[in-house]
C-alpha atoms as a PDB file:
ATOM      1  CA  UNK A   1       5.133 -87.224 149.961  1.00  0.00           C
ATOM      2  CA  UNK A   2       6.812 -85.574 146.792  1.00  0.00           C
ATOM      3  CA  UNK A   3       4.095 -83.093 147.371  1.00  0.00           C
ATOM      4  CA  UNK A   4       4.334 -81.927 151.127  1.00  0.00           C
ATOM      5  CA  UNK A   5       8.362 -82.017 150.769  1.00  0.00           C
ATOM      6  CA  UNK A   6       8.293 -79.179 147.936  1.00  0.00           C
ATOM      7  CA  UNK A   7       5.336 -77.261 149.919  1.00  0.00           C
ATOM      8  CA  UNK A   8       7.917 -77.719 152.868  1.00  0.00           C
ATOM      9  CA  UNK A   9      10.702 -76.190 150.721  1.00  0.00           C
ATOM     10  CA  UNK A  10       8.361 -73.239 150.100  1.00  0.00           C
ATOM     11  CA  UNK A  11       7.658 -72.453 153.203  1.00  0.00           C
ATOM     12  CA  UNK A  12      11.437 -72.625 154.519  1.00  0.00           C
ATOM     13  CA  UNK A  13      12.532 -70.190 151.631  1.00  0.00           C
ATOM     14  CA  UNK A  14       9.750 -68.004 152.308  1.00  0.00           C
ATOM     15  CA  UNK A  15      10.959 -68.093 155.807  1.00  0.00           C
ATOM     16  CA  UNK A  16      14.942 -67.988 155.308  1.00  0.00           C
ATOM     17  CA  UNK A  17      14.278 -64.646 152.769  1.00  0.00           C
ATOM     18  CA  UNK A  18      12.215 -63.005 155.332  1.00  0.00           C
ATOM     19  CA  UNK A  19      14.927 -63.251 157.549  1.00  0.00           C
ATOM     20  CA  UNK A  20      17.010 -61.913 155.364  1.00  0.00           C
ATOM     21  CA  UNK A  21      15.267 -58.944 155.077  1.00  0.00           C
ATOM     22  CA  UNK A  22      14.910 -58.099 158.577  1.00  0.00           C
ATOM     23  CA  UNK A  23      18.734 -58.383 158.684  1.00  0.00           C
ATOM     24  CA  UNK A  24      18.764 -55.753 155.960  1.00  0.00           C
ATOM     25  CA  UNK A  25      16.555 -53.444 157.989  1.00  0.00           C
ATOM     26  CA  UNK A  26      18.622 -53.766 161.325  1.00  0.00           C
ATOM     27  CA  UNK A  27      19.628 -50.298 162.309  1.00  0.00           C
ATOM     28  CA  UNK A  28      23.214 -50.832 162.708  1.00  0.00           C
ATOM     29  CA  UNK A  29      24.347 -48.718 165.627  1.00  0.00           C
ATOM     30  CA  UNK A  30      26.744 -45.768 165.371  1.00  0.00           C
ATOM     31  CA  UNK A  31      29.099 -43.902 168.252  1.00  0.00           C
ATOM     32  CA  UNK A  32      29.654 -40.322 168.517  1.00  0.00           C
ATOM     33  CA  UNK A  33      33.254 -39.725 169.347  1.00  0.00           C
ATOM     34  CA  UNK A  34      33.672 -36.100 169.736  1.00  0.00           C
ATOM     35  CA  UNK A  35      32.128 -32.946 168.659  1.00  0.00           C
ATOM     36  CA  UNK A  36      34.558 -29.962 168.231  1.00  0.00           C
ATOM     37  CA  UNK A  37      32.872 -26.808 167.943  1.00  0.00           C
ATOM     38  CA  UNK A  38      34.291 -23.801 165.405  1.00  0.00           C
ATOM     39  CA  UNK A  39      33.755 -20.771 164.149  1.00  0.00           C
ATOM     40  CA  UNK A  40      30.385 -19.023 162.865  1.00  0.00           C
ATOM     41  CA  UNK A  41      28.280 -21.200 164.871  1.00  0.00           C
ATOM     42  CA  UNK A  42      29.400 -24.600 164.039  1.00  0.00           C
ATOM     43  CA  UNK A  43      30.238 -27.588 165.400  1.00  0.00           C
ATOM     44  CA  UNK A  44      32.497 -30.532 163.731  1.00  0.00           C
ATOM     45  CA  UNK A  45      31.012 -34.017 164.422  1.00  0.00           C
ATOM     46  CA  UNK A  46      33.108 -37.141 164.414  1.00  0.00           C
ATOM     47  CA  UNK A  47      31.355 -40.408 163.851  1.00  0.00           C
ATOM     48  CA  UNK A  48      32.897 -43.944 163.841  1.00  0.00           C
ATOM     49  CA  UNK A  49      36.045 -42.263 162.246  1.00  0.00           C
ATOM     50  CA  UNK A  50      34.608 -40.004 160.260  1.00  0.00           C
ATOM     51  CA  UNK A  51      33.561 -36.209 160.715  1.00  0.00           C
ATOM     52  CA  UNK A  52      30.882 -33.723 159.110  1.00  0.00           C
ATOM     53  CA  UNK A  53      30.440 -30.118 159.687  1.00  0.00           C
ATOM     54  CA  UNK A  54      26.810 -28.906 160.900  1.00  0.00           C
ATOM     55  CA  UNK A  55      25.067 -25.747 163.169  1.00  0.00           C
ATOM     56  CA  UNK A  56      25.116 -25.351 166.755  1.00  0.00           C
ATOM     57  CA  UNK A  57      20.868 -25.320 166.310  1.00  0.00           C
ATOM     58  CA  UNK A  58      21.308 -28.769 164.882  1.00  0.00           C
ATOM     59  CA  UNK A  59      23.330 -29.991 167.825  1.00  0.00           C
ATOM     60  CA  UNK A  60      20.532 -28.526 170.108  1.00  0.00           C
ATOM     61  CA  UNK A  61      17.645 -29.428 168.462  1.00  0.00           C
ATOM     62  CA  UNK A  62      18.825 -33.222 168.478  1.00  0.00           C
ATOM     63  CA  UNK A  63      20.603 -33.247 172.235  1.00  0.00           C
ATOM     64  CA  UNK A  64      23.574 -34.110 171.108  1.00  0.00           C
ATOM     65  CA  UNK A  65      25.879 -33.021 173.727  1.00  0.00           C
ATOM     66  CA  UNK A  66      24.501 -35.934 176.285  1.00  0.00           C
ATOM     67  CA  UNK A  67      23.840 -38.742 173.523  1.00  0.00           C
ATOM     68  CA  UNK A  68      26.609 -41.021 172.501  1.00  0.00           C
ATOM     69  CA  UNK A  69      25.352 -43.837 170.683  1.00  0.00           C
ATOM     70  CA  UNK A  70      22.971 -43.407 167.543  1.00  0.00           C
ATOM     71  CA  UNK A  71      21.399 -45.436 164.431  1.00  0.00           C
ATOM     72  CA  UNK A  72      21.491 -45.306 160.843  1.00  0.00           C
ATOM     73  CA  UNK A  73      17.613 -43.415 160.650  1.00  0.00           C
ATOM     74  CA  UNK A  74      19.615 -40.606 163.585  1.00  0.00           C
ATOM     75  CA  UNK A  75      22.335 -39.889 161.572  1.00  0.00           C
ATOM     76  CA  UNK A  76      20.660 -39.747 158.125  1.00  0.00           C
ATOM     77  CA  UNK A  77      18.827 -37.223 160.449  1.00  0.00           C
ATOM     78  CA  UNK A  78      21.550 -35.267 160.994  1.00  0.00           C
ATOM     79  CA  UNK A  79      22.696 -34.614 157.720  1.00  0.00           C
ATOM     80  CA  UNK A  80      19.263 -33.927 156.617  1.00  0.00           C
ATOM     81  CA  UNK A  81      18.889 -31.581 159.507  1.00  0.00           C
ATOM     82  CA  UNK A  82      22.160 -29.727 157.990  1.00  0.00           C
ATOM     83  CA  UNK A  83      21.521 -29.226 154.414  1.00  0.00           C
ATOM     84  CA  UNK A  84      18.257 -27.778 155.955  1.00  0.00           C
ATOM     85  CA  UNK A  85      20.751 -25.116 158.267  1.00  0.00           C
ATOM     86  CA  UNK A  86      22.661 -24.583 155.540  1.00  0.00           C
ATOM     87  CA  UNK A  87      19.815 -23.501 153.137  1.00  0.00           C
ATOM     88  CA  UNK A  88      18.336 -21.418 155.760  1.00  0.00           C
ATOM     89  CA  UNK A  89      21.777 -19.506 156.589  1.00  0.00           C
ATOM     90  CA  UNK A  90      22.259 -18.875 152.942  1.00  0.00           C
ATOM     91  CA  UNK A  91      18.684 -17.496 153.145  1.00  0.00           C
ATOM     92  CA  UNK A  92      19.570 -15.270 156.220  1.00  0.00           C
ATOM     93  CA  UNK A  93      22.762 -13.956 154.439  1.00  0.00           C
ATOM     94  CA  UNK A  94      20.990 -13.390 151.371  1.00  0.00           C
ATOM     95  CA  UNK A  95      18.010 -11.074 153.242  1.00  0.00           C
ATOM     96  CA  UNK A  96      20.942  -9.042 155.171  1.00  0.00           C
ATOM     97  CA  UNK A  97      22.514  -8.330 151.541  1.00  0.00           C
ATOM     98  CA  UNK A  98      19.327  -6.375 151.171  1.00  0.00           C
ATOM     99  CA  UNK A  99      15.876  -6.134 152.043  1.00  0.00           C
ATOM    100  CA  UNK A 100      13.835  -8.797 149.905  1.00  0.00           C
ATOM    101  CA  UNK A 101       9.869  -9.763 149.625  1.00  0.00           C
ATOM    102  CA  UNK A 102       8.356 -13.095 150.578  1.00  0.00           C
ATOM    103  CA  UNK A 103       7.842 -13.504 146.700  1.00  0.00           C
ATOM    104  CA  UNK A 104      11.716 -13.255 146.173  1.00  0.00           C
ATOM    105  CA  UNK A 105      12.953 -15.752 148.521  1.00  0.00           C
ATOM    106  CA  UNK A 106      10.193 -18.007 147.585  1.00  0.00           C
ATOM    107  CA  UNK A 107      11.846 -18.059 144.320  1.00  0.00           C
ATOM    108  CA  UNK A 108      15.352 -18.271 145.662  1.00  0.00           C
ATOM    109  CA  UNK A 109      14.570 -20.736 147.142  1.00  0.00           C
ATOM    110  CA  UNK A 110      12.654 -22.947 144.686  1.00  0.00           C
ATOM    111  CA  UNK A 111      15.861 -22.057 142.289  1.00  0.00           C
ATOM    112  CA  UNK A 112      17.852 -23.319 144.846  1.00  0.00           C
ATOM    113  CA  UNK A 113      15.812 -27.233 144.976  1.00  0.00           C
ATOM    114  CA  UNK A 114      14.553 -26.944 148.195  1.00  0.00           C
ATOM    115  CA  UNK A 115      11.647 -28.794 148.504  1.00  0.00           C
ATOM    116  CA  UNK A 116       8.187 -27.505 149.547  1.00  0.00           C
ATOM    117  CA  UNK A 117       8.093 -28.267 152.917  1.00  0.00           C
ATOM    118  CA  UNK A 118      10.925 -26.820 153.597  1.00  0.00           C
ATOM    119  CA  UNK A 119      10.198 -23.818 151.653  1.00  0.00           C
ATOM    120  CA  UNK A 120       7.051 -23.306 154.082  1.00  0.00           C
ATOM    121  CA  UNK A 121       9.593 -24.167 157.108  1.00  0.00           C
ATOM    122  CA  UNK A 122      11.930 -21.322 156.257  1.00  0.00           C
ATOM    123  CA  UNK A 123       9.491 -18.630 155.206  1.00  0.00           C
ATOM    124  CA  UNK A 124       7.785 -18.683 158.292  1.00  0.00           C
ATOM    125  CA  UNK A 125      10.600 -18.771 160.713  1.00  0.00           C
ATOM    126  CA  UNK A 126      11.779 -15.520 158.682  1.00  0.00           C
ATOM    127  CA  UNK A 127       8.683 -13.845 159.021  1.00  0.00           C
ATOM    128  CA  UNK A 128       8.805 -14.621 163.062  1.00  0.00           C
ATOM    129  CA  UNK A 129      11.945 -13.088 163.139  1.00  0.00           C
ATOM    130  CA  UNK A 130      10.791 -10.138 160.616  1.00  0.00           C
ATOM    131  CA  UNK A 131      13.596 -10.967 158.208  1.00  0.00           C
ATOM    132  CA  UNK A 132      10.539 -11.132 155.980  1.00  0.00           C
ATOM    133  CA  UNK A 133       7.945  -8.471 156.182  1.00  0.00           C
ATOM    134  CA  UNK A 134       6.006  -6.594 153.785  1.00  0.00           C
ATOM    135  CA  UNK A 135       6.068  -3.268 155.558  1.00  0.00           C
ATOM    136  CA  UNK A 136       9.425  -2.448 156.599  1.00  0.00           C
ATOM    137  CA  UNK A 137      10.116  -3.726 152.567  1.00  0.00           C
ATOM    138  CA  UNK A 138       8.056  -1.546 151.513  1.00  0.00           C
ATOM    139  CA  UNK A 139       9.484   1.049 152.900  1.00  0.00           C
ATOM    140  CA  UNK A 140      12.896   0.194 152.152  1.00  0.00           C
ATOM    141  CA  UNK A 141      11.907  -0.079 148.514  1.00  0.00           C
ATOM    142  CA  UNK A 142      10.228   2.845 148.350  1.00  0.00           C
ATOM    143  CA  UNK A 143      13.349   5.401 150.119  1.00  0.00           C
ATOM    144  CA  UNK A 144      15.497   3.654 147.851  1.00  0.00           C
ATOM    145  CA  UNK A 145      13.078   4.204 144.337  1.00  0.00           C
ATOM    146  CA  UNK A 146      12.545   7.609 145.475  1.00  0.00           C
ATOM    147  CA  UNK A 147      16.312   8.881 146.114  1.00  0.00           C
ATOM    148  CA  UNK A 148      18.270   6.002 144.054  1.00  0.00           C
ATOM    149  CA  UNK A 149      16.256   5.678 141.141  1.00  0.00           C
ATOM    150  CA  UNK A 150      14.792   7.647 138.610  1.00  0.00           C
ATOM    151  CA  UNK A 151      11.238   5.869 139.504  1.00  0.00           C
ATOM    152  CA  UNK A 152       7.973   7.995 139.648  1.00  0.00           C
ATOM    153  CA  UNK A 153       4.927   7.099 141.883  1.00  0.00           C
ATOM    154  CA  UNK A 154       3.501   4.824 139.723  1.00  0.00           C
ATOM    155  CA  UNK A 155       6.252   2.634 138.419  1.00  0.00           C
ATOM    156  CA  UNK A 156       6.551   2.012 142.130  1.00  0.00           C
ATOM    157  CA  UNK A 157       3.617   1.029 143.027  1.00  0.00           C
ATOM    158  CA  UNK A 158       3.251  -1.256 139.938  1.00  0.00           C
ATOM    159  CA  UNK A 159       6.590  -3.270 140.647  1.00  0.00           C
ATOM    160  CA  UNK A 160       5.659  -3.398 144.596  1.00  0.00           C
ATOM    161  CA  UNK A 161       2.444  -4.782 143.440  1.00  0.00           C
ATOM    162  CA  UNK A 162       4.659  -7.640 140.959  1.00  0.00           C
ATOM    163  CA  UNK A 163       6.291  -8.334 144.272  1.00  0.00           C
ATOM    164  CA  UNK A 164       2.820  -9.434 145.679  1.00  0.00           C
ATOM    165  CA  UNK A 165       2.445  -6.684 148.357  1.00  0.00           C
ATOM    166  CA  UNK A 166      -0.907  -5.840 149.486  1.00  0.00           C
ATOM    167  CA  UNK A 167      -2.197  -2.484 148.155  1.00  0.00           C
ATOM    168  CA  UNK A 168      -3.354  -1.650 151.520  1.00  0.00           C
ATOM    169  CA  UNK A 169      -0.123  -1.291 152.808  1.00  0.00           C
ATOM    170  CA  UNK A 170       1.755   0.171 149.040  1.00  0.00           C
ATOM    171  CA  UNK A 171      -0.571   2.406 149.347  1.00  0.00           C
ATOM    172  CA  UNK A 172      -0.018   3.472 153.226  1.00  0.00           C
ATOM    173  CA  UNK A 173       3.463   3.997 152.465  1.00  0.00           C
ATOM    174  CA  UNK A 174       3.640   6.360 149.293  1.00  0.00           C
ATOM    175  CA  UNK A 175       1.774   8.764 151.135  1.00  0.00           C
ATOM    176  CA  UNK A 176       4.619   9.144 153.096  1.00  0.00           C
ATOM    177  CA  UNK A 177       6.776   9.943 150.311  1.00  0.00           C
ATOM    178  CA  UNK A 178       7.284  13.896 149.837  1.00  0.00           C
ATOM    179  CA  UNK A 179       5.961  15.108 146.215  1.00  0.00           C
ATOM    180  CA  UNK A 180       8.452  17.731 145.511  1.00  0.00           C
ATOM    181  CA  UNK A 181      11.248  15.391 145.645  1.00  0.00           C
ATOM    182  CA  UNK A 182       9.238  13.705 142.832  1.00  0.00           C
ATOM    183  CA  UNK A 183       8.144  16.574 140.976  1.00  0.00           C
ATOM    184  CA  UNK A 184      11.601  17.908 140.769  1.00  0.00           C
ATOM    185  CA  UNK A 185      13.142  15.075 139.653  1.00  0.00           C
ATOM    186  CA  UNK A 186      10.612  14.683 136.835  1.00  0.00           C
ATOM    187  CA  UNK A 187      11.254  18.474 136.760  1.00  0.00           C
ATOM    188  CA  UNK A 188      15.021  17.840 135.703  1.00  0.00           C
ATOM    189  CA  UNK A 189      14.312  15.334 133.881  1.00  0.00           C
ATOM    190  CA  UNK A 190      12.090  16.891 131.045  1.00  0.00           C
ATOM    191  CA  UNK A 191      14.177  20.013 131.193  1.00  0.00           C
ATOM    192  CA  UNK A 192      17.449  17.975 130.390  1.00  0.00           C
ATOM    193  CA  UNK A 193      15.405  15.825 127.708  1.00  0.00           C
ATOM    194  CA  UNK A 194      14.385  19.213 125.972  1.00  0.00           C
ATOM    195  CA  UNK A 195      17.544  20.909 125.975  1.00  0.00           C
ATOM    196  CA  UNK A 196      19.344  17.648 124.336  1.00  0.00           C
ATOM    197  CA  UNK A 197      17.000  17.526 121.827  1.00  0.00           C
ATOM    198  CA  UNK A 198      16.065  20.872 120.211  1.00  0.00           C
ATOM    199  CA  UNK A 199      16.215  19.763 116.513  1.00  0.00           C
ATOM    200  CA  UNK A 200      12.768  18.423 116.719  1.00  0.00           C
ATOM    201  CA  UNK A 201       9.446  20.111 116.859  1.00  0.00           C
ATOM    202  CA  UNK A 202       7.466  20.422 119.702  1.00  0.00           C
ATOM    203  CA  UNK A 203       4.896  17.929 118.803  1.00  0.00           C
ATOM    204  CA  UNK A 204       7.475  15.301 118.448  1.00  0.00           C
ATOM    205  CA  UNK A 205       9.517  15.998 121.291  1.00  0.00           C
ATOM    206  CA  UNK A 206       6.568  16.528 123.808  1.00  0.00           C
ATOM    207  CA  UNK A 207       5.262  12.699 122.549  1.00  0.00           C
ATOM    208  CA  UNK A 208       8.815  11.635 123.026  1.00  0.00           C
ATOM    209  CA  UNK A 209       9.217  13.246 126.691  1.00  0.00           C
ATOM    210  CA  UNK A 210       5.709  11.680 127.290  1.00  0.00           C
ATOM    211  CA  UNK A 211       6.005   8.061 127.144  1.00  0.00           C
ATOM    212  CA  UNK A 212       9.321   8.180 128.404  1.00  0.00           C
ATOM    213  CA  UNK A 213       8.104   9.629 131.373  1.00  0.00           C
ATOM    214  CA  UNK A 214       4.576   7.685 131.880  1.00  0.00           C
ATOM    215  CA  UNK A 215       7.381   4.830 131.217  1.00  0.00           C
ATOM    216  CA  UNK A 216       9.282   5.722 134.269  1.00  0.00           C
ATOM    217  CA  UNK A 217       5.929   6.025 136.407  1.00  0.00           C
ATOM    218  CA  UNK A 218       5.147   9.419 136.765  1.00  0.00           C
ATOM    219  CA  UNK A 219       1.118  11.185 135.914  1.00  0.00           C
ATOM    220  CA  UNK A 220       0.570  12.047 132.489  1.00  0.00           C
ATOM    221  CA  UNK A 221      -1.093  15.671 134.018  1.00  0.00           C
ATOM    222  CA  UNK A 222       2.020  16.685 135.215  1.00  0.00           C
ATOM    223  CA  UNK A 223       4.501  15.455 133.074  1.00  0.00           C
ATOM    224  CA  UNK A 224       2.336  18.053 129.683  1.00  0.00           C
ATOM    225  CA  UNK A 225       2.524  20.717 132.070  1.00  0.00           C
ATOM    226  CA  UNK A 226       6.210  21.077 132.902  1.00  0.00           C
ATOM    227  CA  UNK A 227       6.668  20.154 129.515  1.00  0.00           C
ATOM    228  CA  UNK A 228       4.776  23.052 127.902  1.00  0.00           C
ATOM    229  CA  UNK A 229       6.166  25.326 130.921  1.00  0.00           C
ATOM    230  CA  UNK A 230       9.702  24.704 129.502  1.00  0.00           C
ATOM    231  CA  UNK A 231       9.449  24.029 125.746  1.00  0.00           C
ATOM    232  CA  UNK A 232      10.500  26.659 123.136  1.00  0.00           C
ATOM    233  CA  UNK A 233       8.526  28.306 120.441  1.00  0.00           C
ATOM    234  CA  UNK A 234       8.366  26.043 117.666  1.00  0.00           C
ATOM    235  CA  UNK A 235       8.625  28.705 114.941  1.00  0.00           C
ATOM    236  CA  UNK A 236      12.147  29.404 116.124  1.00  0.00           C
ATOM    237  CA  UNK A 237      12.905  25.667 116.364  1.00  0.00           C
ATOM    238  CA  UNK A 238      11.982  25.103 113.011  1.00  0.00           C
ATOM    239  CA  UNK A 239      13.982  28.356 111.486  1.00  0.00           C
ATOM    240  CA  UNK A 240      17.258  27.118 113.350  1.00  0.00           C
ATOM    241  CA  UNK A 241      17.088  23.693 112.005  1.00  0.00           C
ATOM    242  CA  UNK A 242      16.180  24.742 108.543  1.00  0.00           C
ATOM    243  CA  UNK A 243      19.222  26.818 108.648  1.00  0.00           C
ATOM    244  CA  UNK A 244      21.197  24.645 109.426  1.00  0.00           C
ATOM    245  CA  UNK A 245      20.180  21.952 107.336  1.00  0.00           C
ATOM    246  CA  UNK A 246      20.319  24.384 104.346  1.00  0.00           C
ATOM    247  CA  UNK A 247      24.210  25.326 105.228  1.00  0.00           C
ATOM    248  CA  UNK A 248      24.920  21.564 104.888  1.00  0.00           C
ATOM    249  CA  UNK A 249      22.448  20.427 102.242  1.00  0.00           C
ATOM    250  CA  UNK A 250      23.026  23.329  99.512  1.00  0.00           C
ATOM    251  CA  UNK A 251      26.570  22.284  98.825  1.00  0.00           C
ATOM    252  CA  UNK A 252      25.854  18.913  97.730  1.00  0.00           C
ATOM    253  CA  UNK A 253      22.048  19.937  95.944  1.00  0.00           C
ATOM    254  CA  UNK A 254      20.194  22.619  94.455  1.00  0.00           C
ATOM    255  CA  UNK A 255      17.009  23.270  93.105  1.00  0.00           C
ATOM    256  CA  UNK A 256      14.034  20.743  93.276  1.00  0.00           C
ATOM    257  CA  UNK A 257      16.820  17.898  94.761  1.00  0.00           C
ATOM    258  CA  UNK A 258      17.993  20.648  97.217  1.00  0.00           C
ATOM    259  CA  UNK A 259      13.867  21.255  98.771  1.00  0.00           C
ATOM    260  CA  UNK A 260      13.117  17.663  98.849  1.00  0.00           C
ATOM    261  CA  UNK A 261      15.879  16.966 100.850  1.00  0.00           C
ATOM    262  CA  UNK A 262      15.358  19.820 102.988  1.00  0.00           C
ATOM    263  CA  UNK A 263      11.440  18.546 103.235  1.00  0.00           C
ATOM    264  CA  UNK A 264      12.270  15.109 104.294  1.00  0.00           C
ATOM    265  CA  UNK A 265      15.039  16.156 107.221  1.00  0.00           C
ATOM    266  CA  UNK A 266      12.462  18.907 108.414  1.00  0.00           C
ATOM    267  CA  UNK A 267       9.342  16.696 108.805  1.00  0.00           C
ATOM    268  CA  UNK A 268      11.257  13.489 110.115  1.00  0.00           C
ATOM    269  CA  UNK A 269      11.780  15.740 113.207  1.00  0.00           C
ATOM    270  CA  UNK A 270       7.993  16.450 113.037  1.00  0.00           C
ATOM    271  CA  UNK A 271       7.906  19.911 112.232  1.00  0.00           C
ATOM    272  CA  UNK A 272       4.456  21.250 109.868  1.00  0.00           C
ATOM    273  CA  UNK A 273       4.677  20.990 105.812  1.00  0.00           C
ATOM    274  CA  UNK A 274       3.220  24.297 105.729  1.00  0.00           C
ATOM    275  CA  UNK A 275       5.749  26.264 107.325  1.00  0.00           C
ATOM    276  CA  UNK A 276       8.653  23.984 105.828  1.00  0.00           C
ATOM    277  CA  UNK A 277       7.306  25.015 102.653  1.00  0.00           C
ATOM    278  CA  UNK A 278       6.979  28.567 103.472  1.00  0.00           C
ATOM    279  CA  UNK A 279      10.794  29.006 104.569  1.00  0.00           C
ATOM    280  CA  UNK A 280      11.686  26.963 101.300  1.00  0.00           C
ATOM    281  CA  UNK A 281       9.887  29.874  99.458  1.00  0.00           C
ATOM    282  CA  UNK A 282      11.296  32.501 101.553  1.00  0.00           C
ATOM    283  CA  UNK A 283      15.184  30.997 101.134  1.00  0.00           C
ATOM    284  CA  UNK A 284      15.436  29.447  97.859  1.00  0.00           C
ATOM    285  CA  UNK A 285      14.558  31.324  94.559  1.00  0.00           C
ATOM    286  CA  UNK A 286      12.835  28.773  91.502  1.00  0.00           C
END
C-alpha cells in the first residue's frame, strides 16, 4: 500500500507540473486600441495601454487595419518586424547619402548586428529596387575618381576590384572614361612636382615623381615620358644648388670641412660625385 500511494503521488505531481506549464505557454491575448498614423511613413500603435512606433509596410504586411485582437507570439512579431524596418530605412538613407557597393552595406550592416538572415533579406530587396547595383556604381565611382580625385586608371580599377566588382563590367566602364582628362591631370601633376622640387638631381627626382605617380594609379610608360619631356638639364641643376649651398656653407667652413660639407648636401639630393667634385675644384682653391 505504502508503495502504490507514493507511485500515486508521482504521478499526480507529474501531472499538476505539466499543467503548470501549459499555463505558462497560454498565449495571453492582447487588443489593439488604435493606430495613429504620422509622419515619414509611420504609424503609432497603441496596445492594452501602451503604444510603439513602427512603418506603414509593417502595418500592411501584418493586416493590421482590420485585426483587433492579437497574442503574445503576434506582437513579439511586430516589434521584430520593426527593428527589421528600421534597419532597412537606415540602409535606404545610407545608399541615397551616396552610391555604395553590395560589399559596403554588407559590412554596414554586419557592424550594425543584424543578423544573417536578415542581411540576405535586405540586400536583395535593394538590388530589386537597384539601390544596389554594380554598374550604375561603377560608374558613379569612376566620374567621381576621374574629376574629384587625383586617381589614375589603375588605382581605380584596383579599389573597384577591393569592392568585389566583376572585372567584366570595371573593365566596360573605364573605356568610357576620356584619356586626356587623365593624361593631363598626370600632366599637371609631374610638372608641379618638378617645379617644387628643383634642388635635386634628375635621377632622384624622376624616382621620386615615379612611385608617387604608379602610387596614384597611373602607367609607368607615360608617367617617364612627361617626366623627361619637362625635366631640366641636370648640369644646371647641380651648378645652382652648389651655388647656393657654397653662399651659405663658406661662412661657417673652409677648406677640407668646407668640401665635405658641400659633398654630403650635393649627393643627398642625388646629384654625381664626379661633377660635385669637379665644381669643388673649379670654386675652391687647396
Amino acid at each position: 500500500m505504502m508503495y502504490l500511494k507514493i507511485v500515486y503521488n508521482y504521478i499526480l505531481f507529474l501531472l499538476i507540473k505539466t499543467f503548470v506549464c501549459v499555463i505558462l505557454i497560454v498565449v495571453i491575448a492582447m487588443k489593439i486600441d488604435k493606430i495613429i498614423k504620422m509622419k515619414d511613413n509611420k504609424y503609432k500603435i497603441y496596445i492594452d495601454g501602451e503604444s510603439f512606433i513602427t512603418y506603414d509596410n509593417v502595418i500592411l504586411d501584418n493586416d493590421l487595419l482590420y485585426k483587433k485582437d492579437i497574442d503574445n507570439k503576434f506582437y513579439n512579431k511586430l516589434i521584430n518586424d520593426t527593428k527589421y524596418y528600421d534597419i532597412y530605412n537606415k540602409t535606404v538613407k545610407y545608399i541615397l547619402k551616396k552610391k555604395r557597393s553590395e560589399k559596403e552595406i554588407n559590412e554596414y550592416l554586419v557592424k550594425s548586428e543584424v543578423n544573417e538572415k536578415d542581411i540576405n533579406k535586405i540586400i536583395t530587396k535593394l538590388k530589386d529596387i537597384r539601390l544596389i547595383n554594380d554598374i550604375e556604381y561603377c560608374k558613379s565611382y569612376i566620374n567621381d575618381k576621374v574629376y574629384l580625385s587625383k586617381n589614375g586608371i589603375n588605382k581605380i580599377r584596383i579599389d573597384l576590384l577591393e569592392q568585389n566588382i566583376p572585372i567584366e563590367i570595371i573593365e566596360q566602364e573605364l573605356k568610357n572614361i576620356d584619356s586626356d582628362i587623365l593624361n593631363d591631370r598626370l600632366e599637371k601633376l609631374i610638372i608641379k612636382k618638378i617645379n617644387s622640387n628643383k634642388k635635386y638631381s634628375n635621377f632622384h627626382l624622376k624616382q621620386k615623381i615615379l612611385m608617387e605617380m604608379i602610387n596614384l594609379g597611373y602607367p609607368k610608360e607615360k608617367i617617364l615620358q612627361i617626366i623627361d619631356n619637362n625635366l631640366e638639364d641636370d648640369d644646371k641643376i647641380v651648378k645652382r644648388e652648389f651655388d647656393k649651398l657654397y653662399t651659405k656653407l663658406k661662412i661657417k667652413y673652409n677648406g677640407y670641412e668646407l668640401k665635405n660639407k658641400l659633398k654630403q648636401k650635393l649627393l643627398s639630393k642625388g646629384f654625381d660625385l664626379d661633377i660635385i667634385n669637379k665644381l669643388i675644384q673649379e670654386k675652391i682653391e687647396d
